[in-house]
Structure formats: C-alpha cells, structure tokens
Protein backbone atom coordinates (compact mmCIF):
# COMPACT_ATOMS: atom_id res chain seq x y z
CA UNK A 1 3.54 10.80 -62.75
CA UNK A 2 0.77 11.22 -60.61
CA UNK A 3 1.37 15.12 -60.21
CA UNK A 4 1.25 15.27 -63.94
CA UNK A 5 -2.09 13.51 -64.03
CA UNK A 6 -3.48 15.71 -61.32
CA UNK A 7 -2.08 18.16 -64.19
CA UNK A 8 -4.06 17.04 -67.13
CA UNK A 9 -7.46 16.54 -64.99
CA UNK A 10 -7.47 19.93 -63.43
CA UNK A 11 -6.61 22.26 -66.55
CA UNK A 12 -10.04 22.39 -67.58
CA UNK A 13 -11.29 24.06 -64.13
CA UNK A 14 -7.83 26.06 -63.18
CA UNK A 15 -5.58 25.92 -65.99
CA UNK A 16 -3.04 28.14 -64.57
CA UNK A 17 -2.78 26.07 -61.00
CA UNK A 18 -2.66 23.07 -63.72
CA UNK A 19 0.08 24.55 -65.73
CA UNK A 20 2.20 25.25 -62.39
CA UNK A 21 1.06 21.83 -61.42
CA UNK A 22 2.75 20.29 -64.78
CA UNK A 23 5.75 22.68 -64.07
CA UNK A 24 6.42 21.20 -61.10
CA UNK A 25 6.25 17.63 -61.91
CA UNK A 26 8.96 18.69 -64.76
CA UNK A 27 10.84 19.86 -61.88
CA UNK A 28 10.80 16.59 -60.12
CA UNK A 29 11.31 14.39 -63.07
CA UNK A 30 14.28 16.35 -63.88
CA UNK A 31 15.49 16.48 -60.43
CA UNK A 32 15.37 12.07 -60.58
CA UNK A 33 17.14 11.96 -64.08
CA UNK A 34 20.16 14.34 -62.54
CA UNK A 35 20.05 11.73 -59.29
CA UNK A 36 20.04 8.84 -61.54
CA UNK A 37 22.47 10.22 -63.98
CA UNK A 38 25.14 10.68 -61.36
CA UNK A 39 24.63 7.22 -59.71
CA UNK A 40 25.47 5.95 -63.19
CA UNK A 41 28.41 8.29 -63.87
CA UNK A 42 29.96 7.23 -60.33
CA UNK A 43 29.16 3.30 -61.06
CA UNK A 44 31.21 4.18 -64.98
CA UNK A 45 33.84 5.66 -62.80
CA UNK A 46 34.34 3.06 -59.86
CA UNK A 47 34.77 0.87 -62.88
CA UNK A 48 37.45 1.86 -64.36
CA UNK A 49 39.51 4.32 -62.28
CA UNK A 50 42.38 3.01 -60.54
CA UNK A 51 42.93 0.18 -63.39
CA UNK A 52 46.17 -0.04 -65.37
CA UNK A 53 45.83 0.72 -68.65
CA UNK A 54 48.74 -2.02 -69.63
CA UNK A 55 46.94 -4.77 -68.14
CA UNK A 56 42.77 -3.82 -68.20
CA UNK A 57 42.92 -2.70 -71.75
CA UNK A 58 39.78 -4.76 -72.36
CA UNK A 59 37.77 -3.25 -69.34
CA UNK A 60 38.88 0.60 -70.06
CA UNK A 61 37.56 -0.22 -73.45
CA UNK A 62 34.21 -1.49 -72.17
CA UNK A 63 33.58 2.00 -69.69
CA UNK A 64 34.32 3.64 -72.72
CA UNK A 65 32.08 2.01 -74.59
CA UNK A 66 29.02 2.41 -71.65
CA UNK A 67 29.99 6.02 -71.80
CA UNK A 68 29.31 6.94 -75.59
CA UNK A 69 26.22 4.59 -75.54
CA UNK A 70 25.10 7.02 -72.05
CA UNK A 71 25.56 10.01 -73.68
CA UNK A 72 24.16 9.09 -77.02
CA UNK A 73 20.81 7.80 -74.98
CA UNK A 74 20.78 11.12 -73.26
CA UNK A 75 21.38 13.11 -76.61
CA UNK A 76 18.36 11.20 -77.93
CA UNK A 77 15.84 12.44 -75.18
C-alpha cells in the first residue's frame, strides 16, 4: 500500500515514474494474492485428501463447500 501511495503523491511531478510506480505495486499485490491463494488451496486439500468417502461424507462435503464459496469470492474481485 505504501508504494501505491508514493504512487498517487508523485503523479503530479513525474507521472510516468508514478504510473510505473502504481504498476509495480499491482505487481506485488498480485504476487501476495497468488501466495495466499495457494496456502489456502493446500490447507482445502490437506483437508480432505486421504479421507474415505464412505465414512467422511460430511467433511468432503464441507471442502467442497469452502471451495465454491473460494472461487465465487475470487470471481467477485
């Protein structure tokens, strides 16, 4: 965030170096959301993999439903 603020105050005096500023603090943000995605998707899959399906119905049904309500955050952004 602070990148982006250096950003926004400079792009009246350089507004290119402000603009590659901004890029680059996209860069990083998206770089953190990719980290944090994948932490999330390896937590989803510790949880259920390796589980019977005859006898953890009821928690195979709940990483299912953390999955769709993931992706439908993500879809949202």
């Amino acid at each position: 965030m602070q990148r982006l603020g250096r950003a926004l105050n400079t792009f009246p005096d350089a507004p290119h170096e402000s603009l590659e500023e901004a890029e680059g603090a996209f860069d990083e943000a998206t770089a953190q959301l990719t980290a944090v995605l994948a932490e999330q998707r390896q937590a989803l899959r510790e949880s259920w993999q390796g589980q019977d399906p005859e006898n953890q119905t009821a928690e195979l049904h709940l990483a299912l439903r953390q999955y769709r309500e993931l992706i439908q955050r993500l879809l949202r952004l």
